[in-house]
Protein backbone atom coordinates (compact mmCIF):
# COMPACT_ATOMS: atom_id res chain seq x y z
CA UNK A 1 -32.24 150.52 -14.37
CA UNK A 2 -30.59 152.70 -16.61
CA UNK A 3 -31.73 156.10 -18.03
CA UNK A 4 -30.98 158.16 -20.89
CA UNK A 5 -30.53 162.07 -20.05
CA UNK A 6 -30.42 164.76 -22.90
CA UNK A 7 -29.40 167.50 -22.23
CA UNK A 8 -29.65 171.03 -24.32
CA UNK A 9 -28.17 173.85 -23.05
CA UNK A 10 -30.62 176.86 -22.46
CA UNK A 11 -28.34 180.23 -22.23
CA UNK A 12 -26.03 181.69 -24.43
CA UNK A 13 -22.26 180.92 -24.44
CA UNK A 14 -20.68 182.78 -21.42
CA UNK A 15 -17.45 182.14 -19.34
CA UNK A 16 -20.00 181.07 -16.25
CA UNK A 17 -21.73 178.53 -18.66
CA UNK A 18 -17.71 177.31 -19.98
CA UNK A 19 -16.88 176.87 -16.40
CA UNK A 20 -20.07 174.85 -15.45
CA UNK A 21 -18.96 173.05 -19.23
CA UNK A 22 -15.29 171.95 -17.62
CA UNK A 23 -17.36 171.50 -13.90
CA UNK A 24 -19.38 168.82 -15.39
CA UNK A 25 -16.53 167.39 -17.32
CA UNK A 26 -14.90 166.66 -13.96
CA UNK A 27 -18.42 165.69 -12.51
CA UNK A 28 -19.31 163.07 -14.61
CA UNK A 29 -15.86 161.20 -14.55
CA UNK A 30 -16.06 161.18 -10.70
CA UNK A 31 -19.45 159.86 -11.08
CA UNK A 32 -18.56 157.36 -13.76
CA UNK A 33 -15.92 155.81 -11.27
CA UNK A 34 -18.57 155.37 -9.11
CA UNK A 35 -20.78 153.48 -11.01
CA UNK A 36 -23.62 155.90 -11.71
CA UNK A 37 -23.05 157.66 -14.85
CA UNK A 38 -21.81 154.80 -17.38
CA UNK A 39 -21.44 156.90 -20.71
CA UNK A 40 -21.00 160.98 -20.73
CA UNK A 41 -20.96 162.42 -23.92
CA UNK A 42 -20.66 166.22 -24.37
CA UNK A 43 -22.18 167.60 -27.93
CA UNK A 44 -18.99 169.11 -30.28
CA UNK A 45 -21.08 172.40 -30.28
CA UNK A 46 -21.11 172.85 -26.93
CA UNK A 47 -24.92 172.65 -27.20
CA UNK A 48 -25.38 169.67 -24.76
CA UNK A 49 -24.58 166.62 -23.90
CA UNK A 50 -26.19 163.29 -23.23
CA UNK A 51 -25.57 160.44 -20.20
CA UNK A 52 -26.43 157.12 -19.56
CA UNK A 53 -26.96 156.81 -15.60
CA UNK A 54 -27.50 153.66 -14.22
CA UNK A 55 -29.50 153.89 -10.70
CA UNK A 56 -32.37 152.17 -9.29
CA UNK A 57 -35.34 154.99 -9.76
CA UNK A 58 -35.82 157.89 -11.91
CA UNK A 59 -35.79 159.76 -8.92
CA UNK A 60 -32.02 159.08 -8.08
CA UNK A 61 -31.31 159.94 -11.83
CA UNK A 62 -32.71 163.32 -11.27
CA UNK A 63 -30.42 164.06 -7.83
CA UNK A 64 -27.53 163.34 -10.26
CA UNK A 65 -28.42 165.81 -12.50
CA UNK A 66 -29.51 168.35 -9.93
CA UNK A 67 -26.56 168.04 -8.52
CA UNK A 68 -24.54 168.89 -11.47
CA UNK A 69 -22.35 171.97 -12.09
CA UNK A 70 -24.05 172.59 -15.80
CA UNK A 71 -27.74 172.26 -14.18
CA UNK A 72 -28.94 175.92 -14.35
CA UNK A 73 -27.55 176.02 -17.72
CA UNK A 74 -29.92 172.83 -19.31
CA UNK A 75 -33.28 171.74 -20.35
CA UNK A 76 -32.55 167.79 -18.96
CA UNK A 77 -35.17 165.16 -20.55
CA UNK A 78 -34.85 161.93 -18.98
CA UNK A 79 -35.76 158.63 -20.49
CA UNK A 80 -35.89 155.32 -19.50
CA UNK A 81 -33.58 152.49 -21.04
CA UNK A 82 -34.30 148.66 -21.48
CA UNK A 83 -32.91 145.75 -22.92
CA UNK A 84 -32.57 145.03 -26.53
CA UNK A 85 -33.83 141.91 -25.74
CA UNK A 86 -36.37 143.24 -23.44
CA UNK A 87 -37.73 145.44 -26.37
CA UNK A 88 -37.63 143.14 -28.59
CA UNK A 89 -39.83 140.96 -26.94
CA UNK A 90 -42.13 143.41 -26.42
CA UNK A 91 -42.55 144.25 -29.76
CA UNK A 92 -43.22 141.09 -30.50
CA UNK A 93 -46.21 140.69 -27.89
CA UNK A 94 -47.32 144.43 -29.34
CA UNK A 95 -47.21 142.87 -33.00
CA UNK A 96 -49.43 139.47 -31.87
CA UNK A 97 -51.65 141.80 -30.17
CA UNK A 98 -51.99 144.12 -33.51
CA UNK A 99 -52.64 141.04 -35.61
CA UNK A 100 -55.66 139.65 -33.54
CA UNK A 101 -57.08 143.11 -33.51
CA UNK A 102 -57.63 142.74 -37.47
């Protein structure tokens, strides 16, 4: 499964929190080559970022994140991802459901 971590950055600028900034640069690739992290995009403002990690529980998605350099600097919120097609065909049973409800 994949999940969708945002991440906002919760200190002010400092040359621990830049350091942590390049850390999780580095992090992230190595983590990308192994298969778990499959997009890692850093905010332009240095406010956050946002990854797309693809493991098996939500659980797993957290160690990833605990693990990583920029950690004590972030407020992490971690969503699940599915399918276009998977949401779209719920949707669709939510909309059929709606309509008898009328």
């Amino acid at each position: 499964m994949s999940y969708l971590a945002v991440c906002k950055v919760n200190a002010p600028l400092s040359p621990q929190l830049m350091d942590a900034y390049i850390a999780q640069c580095a992090y992230c690739e190595e983590k990308r080559k192994g298969g778990e992290v499959t997009i890692f995009s850093p905010l332009a403002d240095f406010s956050g970022g946002i990854a797309i990690i693809s493991v098996e529980k939500p659980e797993d998605a957290m160690k990833i994140i605990a693990s990583s350099p920029i950690f004590p600097y972030v407020k992490v919120e971690l969503l699940p991802m599915v399918s276009w097609q998977f949401a779209d065909k719920l949707a669709k049973q939510m909309q059929a459901a709606m309509a008898k409800q009328k």
